[in-house]
PDB file of N, CA and C in Angstrom:
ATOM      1  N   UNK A   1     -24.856 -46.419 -17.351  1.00  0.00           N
ATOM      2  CA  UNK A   1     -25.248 -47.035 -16.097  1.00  0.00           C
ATOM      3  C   UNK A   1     -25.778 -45.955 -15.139  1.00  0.00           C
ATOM      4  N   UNK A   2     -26.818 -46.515 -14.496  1.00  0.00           N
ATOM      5  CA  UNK A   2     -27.515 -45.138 -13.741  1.00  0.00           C
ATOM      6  C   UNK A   2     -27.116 -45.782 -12.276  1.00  0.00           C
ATOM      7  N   UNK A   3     -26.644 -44.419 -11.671  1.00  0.00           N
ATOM      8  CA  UNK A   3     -26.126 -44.552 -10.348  1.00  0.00           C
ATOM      9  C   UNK A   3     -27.895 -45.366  -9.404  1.00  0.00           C
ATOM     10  N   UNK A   4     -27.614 -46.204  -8.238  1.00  0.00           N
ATOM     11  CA  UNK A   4     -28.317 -46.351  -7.736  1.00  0.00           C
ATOM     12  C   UNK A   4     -28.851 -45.463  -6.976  1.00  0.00           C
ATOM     13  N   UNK A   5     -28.274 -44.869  -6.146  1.00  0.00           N
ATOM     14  CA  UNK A   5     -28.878 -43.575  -5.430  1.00  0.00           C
ATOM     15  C   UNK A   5     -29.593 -42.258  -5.984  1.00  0.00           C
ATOM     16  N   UNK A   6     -28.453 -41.838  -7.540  1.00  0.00           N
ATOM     17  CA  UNK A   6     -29.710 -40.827  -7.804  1.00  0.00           C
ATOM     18  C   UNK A   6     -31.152 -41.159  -8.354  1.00  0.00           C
ATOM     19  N   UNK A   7     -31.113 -42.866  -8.442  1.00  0.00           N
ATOM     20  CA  UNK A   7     -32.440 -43.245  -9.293  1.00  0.00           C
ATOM     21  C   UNK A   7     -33.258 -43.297  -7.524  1.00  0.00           C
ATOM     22  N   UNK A   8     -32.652 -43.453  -7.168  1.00  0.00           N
ATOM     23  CA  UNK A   8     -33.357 -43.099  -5.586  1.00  0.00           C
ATOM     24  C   UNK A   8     -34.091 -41.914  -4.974  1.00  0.00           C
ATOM     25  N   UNK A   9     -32.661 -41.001  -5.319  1.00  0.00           N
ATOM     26  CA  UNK A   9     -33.323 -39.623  -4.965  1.00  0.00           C
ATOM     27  C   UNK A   9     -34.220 -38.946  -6.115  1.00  0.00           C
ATOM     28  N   UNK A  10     -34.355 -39.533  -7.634  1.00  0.00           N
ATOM     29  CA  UNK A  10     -35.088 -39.388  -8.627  1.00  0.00           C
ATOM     30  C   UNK A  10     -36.489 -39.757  -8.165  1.00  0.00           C
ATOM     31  N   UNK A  11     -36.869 -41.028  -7.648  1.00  0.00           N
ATOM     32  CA  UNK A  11     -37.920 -41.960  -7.320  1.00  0.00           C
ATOM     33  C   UNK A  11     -38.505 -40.584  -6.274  1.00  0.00           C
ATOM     34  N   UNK A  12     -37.931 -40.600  -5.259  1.00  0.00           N
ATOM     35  CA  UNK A  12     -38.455 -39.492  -3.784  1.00  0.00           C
ATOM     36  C   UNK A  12     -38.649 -38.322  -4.641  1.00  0.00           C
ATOM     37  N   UNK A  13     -38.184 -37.798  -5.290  1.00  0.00           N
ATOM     38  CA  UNK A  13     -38.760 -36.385  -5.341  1.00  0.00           C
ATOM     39  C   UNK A  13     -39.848 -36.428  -6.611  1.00  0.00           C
ATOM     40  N   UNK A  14     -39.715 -37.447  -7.075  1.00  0.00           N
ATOM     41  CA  UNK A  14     -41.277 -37.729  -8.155  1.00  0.00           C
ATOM     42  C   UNK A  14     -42.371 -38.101  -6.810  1.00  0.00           C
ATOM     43  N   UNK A  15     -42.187 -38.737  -5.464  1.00  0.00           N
ATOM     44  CA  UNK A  15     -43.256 -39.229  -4.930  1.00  0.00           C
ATOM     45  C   UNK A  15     -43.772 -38.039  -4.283  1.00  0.00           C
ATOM     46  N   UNK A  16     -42.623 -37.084  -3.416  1.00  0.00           N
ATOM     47  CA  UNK A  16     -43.164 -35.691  -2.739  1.00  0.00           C
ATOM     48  C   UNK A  16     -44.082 -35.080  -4.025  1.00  0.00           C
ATOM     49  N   UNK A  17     -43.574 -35.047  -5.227  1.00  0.00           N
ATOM     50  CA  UNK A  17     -43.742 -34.027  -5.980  1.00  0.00           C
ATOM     51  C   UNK A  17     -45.425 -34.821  -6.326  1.00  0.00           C
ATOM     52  N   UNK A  18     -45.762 -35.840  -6.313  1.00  0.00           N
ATOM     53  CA  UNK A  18     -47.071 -36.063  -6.675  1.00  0.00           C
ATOM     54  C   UNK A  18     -48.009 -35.997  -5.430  1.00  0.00           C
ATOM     55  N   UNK A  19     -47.334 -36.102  -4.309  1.00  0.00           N
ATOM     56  CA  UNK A  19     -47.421 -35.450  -2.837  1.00  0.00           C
ATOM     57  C   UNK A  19     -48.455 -34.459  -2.586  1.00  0.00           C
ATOM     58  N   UNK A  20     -48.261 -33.288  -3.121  1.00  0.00           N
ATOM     59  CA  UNK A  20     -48.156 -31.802  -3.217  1.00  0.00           C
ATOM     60  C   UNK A  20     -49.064 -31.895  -4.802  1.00  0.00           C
ATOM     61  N   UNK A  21     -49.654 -32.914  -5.485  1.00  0.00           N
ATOM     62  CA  UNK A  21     -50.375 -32.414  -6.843  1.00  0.00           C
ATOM     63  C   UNK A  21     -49.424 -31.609  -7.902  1.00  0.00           C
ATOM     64  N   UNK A  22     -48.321 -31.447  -7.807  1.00  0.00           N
ATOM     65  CA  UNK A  22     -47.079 -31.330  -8.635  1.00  0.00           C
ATOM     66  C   UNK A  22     -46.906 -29.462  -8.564  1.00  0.00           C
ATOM     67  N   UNK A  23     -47.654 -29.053  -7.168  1.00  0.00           N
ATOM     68  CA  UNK A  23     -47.646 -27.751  -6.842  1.00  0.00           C
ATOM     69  C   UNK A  23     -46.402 -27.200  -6.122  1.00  0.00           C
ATOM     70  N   UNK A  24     -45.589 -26.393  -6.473  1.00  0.00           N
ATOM     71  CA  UNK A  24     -44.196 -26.053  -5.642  1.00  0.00           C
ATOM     72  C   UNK A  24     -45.009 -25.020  -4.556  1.00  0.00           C
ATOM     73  N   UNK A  25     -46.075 -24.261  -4.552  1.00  0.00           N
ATOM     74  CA  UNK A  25     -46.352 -23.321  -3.795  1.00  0.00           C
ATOM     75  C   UNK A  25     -46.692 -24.275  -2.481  1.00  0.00           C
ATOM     76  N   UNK A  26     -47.597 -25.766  -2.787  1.00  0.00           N
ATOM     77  CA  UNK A  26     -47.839 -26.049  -1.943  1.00  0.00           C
ATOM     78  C   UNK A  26     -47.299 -26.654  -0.752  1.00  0.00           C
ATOM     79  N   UNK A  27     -45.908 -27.421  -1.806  1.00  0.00           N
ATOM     80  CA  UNK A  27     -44.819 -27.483  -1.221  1.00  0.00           C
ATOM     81  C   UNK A  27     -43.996 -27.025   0.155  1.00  0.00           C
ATOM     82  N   UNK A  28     -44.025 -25.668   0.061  1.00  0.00           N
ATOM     83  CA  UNK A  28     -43.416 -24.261   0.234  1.00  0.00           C
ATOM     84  C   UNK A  28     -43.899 -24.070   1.637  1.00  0.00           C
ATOM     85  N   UNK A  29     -45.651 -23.928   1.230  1.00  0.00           N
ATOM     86  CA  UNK A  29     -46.028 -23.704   2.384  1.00  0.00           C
ATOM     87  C   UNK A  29     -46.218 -24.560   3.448  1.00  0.00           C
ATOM     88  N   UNK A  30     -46.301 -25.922   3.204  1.00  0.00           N
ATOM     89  CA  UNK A  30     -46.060 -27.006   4.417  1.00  0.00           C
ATOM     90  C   UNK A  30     -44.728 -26.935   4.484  1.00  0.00           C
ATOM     91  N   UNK A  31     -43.535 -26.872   4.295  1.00  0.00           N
ATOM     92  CA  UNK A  31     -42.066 -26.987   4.315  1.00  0.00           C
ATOM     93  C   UNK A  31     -42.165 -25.654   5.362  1.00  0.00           C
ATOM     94  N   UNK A  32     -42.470 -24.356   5.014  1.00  0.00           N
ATOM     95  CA  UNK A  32     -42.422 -23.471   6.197  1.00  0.00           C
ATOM     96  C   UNK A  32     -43.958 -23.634   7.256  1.00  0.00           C
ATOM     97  N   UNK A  33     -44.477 -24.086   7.263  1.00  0.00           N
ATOM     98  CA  UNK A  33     -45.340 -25.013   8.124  1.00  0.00           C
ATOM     99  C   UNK A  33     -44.736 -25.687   9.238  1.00  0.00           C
ATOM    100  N   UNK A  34     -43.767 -26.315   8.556  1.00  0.00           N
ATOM    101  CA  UNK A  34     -42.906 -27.629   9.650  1.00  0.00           C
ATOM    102  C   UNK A  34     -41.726 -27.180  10.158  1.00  0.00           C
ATOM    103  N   UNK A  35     -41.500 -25.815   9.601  1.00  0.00           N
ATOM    104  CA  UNK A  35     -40.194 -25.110  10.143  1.00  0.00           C
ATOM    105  C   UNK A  35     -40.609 -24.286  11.353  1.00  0.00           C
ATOM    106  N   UNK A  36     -41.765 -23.948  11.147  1.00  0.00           N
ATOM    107  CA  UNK A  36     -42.425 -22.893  12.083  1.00  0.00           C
ATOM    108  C   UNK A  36     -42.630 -24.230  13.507  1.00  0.00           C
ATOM    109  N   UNK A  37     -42.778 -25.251  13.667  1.00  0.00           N
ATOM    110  CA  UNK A  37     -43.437 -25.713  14.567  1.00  0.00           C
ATOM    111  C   UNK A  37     -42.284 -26.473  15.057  1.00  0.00           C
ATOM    112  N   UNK A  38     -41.057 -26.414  14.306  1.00  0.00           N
ATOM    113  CA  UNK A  38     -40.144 -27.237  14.563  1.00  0.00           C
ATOM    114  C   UNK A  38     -39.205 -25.644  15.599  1.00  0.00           C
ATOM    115  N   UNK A  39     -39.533 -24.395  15.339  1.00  0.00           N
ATOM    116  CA  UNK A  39     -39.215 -23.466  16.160  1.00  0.00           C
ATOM    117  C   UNK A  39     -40.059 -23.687  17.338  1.00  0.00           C
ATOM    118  N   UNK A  40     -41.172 -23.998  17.365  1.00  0.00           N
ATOM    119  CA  UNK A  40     -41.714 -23.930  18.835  1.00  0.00           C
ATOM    120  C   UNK A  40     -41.670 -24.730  19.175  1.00  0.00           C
ATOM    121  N   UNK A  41     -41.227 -25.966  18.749  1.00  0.00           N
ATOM    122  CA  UNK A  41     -41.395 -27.309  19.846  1.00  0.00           C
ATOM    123  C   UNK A  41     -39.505 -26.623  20.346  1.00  0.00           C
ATOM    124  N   UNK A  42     -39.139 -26.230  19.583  1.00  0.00           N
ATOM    125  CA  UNK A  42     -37.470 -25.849  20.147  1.00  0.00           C
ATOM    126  C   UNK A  42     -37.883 -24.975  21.571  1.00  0.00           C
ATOM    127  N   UNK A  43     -38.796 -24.266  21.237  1.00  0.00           N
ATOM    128  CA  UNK A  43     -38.401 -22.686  22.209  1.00  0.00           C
ATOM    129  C   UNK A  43     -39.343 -23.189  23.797  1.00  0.00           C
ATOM    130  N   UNK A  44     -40.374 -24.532  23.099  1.00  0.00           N
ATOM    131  CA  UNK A  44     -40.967 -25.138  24.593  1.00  0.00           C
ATOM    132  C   UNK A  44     -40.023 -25.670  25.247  1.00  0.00           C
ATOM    133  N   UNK A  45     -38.950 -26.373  24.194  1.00  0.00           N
ATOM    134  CA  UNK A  45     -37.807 -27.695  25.301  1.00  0.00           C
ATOM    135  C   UNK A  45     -36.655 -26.387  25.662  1.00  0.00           C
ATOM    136  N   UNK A  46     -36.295 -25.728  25.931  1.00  0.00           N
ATOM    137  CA  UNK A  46     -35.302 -24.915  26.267  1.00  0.00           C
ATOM    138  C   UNK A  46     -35.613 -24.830  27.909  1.00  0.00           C
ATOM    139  N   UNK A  47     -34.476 -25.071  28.666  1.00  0.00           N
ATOM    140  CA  UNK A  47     -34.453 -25.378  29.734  1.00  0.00           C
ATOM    141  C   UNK A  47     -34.068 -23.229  30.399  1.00  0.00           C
ATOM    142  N   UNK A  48     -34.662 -23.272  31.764  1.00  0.00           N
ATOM    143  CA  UNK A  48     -34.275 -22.194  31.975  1.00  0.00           C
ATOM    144  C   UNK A  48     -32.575 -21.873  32.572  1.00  0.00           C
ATOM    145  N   UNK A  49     -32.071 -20.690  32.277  1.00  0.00           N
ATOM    146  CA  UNK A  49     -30.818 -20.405  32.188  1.00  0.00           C
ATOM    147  C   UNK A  49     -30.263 -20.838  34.002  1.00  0.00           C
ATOM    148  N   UNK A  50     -29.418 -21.173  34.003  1.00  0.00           N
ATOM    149  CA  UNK A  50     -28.873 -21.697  35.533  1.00  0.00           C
ATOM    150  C   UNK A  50     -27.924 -21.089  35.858  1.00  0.00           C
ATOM    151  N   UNK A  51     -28.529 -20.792  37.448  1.00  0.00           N
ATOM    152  CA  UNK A  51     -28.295 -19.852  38.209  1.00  0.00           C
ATOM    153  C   UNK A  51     -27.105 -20.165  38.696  1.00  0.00           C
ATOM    154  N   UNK A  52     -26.470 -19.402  39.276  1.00  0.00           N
ATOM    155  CA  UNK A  52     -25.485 -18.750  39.942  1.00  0.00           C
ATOM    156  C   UNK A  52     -25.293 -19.108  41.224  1.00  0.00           C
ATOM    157  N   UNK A  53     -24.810 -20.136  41.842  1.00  0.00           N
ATOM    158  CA  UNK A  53     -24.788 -20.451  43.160  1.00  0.00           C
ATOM    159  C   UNK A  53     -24.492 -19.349  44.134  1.00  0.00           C
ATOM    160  N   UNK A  54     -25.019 -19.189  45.566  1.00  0.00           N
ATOM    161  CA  UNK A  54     -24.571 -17.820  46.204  1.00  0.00           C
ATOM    162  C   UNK A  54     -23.777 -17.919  47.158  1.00  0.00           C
ATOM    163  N   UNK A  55     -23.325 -19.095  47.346  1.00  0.00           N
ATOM    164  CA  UNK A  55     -22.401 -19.804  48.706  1.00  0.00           C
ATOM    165  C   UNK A  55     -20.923 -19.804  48.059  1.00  0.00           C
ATOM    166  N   UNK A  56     -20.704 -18.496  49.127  1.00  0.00           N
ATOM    167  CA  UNK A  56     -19.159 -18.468  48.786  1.00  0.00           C
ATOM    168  C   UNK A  56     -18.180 -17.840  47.909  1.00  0.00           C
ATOM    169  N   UNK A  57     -17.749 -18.743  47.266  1.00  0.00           N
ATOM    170  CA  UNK A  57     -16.668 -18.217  45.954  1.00  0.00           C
ATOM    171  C   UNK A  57     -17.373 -17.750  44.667  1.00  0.00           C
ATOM    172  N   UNK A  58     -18.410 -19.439  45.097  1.00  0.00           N
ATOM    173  CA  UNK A  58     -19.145 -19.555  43.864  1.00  0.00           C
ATOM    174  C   UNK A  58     -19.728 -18.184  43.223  1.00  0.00           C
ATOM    175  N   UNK A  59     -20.169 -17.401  43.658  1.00  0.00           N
ATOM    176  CA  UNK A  59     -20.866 -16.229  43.207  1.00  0.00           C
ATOM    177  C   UNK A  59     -19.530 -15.473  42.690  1.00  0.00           C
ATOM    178  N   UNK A  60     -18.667 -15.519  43.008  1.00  0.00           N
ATOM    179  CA  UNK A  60     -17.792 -14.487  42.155  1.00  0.00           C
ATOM    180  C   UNK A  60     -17.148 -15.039  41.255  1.00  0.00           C
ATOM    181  N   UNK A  61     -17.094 -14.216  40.000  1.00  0.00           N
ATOM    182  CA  UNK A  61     -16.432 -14.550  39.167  1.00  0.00           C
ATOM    183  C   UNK A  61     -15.036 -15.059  38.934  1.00  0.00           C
ATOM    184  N   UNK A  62     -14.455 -15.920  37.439  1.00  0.00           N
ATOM    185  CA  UNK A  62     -13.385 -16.133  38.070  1.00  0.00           C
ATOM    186  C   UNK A  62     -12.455 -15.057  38.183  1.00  0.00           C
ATOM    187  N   UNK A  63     -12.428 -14.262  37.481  1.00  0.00           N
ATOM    188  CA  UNK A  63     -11.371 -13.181  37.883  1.00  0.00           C
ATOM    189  C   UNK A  63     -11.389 -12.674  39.351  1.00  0.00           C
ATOM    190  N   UNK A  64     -12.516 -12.680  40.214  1.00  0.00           N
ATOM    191  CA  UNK A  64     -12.572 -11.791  40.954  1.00  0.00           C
ATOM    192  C   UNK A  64     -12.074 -12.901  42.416  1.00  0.00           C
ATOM    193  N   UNK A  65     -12.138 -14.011  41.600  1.00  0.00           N
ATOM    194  CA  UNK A  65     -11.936 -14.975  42.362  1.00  0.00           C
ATOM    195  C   UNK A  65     -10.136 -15.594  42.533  1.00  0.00           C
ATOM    196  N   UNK A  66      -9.818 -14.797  41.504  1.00  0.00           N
ATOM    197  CA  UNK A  66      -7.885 -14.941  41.449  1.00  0.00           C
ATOM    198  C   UNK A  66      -7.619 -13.813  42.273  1.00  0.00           C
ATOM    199  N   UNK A  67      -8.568 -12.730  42.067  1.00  0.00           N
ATOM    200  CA  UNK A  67      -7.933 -11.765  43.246  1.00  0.00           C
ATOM    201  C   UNK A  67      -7.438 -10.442  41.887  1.00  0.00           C
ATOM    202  N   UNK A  68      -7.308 -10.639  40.751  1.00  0.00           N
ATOM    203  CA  UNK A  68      -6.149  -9.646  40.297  1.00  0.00           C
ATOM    204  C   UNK A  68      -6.747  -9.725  38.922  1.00  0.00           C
ATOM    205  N   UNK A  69      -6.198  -9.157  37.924  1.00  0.00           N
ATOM    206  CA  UNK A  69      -6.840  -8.652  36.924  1.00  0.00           C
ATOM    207  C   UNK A  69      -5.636  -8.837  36.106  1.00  0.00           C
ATOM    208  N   UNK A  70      -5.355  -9.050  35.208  1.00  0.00           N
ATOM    209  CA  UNK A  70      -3.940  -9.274  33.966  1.00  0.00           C
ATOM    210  C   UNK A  70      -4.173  -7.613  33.295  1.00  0.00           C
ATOM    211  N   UNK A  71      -3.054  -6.905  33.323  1.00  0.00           N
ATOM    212  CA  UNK A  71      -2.746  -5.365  33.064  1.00  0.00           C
ATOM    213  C   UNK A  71      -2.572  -5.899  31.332  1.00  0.00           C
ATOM    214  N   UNK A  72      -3.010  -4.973  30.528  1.00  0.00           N
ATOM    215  CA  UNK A  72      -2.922  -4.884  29.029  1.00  0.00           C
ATOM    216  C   UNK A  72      -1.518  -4.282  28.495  1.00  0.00           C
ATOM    217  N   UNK A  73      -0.996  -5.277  27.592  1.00  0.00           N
ATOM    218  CA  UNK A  73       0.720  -4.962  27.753  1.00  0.00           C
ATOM    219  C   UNK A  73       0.485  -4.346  26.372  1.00  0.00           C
ATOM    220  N   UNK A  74       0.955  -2.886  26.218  1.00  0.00           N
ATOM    221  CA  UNK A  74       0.691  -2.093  25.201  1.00  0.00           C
ATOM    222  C   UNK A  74       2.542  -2.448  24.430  1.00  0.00           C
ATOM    223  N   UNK A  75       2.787  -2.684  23.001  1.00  0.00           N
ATOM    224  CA  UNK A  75       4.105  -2.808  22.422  1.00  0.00           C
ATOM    225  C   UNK A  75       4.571  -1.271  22.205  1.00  0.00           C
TER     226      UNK A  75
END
């Protein structure tokens, strides 16, 4: 009995593979084609890094904002 799904995933990779003229190079190079563009549509949507409010506390960190620093307890 043949599983339904791998006769599935059998079916898809006979259709890519006639896709491509049964070429793995050509494959290859649209697969890193779509990786490359799938990096720049990433690096356009990246929002810029957010700032640091300057009112007040807000600008200091939290440590600096407890006042004190935790001493390193050597055994």
């Amino acid at each position: 009995m043949i599983d339904r799904i791998v006769q599935e995933v059998r079916e898809d990779r006979a259709e890519i593979a006639a896709e491509f003229g049964h070429d793995r190079a050509k494959f290859w190079v649209w697969a890193r084609a779509q990786q490359e563009a799938e990096r720049e549509a990433k690096h356009e949507l990246q929002v810029a890094p957010k700032t640091v409010e300057t009112i007040g506390e807000a600008s200091k960190s939290a440590v600096a904002r407890k006042g004190r620093v935790r001493s390193a307890r050597f055994v």
